[in-house]
Protein backbone atom coordinates (compact mmCIF):
# COMPACT_ATOMS: atom_id res chain seq x y z
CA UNK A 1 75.41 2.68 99.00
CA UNK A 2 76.04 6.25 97.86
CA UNK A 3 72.34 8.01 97.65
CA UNK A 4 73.33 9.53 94.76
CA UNK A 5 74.35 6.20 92.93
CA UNK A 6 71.09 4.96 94.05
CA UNK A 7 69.03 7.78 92.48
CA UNK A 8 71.42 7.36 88.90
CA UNK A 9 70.97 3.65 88.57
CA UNK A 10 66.74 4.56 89.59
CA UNK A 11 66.78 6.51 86.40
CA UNK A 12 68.51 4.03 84.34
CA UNK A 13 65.34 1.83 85.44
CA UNK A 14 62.98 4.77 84.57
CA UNK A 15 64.62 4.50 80.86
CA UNK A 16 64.51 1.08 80.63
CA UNK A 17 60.50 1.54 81.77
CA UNK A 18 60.13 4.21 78.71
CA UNK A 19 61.69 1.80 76.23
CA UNK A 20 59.28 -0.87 77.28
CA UNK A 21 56.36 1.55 76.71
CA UNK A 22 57.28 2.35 73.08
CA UNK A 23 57.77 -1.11 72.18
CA UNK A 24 55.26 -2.60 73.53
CA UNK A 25 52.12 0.14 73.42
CA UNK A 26 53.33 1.81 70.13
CA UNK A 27 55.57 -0.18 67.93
CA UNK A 28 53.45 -3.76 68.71
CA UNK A 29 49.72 -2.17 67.71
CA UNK A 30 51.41 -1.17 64.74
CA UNK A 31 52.74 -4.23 63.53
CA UNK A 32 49.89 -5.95 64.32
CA UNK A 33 47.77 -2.91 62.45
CA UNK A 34 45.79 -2.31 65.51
CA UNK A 35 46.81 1.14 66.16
CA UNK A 36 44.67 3.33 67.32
CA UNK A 37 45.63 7.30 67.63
CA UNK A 38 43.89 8.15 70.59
CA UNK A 39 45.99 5.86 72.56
CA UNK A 40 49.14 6.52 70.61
CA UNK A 41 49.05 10.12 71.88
CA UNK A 42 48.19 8.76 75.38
CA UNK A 43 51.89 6.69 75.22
CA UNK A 44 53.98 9.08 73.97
CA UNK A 45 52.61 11.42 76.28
CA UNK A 46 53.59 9.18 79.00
CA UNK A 47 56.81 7.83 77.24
CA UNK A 48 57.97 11.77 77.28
CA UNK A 49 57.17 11.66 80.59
CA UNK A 50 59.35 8.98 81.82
CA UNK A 51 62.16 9.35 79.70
CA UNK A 52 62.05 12.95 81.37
CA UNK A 53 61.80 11.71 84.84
CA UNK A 54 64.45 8.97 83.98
CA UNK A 55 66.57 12.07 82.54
CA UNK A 56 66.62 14.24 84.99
CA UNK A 57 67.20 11.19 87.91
CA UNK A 58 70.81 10.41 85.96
CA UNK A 59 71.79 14.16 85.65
CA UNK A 60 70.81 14.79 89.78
CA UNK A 61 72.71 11.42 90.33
CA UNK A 62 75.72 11.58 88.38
CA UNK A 63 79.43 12.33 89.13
CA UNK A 64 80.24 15.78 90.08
CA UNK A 65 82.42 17.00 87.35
CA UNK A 66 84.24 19.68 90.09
């Protein structure tokens, strides 16, 4: 397996990770009207994070465009 595949489809799982977090640590306690903003700013911090991390994994492991 090509290293670089490997570190694209490892970002796709870091995305998938980040879109786990908002649903189920931000969008849930708000439903549910137990949201509490202390928290909140904790998992978005961390969502940014991620989706950063998961970013930047797909643009080092994607196809060369030369």
């Amino acid at each position: 397996m090509n290293i670089k595949k490997a570190v694209e489809e490892t970002g796709k799982h870091f995305l998938n990770v980040a879109v786990a977090l908002i649903i189920f640590a931000i969008l849930q306690p708000i439903i549910k009207g137990e949201f509490n903003l202390k928290t909140g700013i904790i998992f978005v911090t961390a969502y940014i994070v991620i989706l950063l991390i998961g970013n930047l994994l797909i643009a080092f492991g994607g196809k060369d465009d030369g």
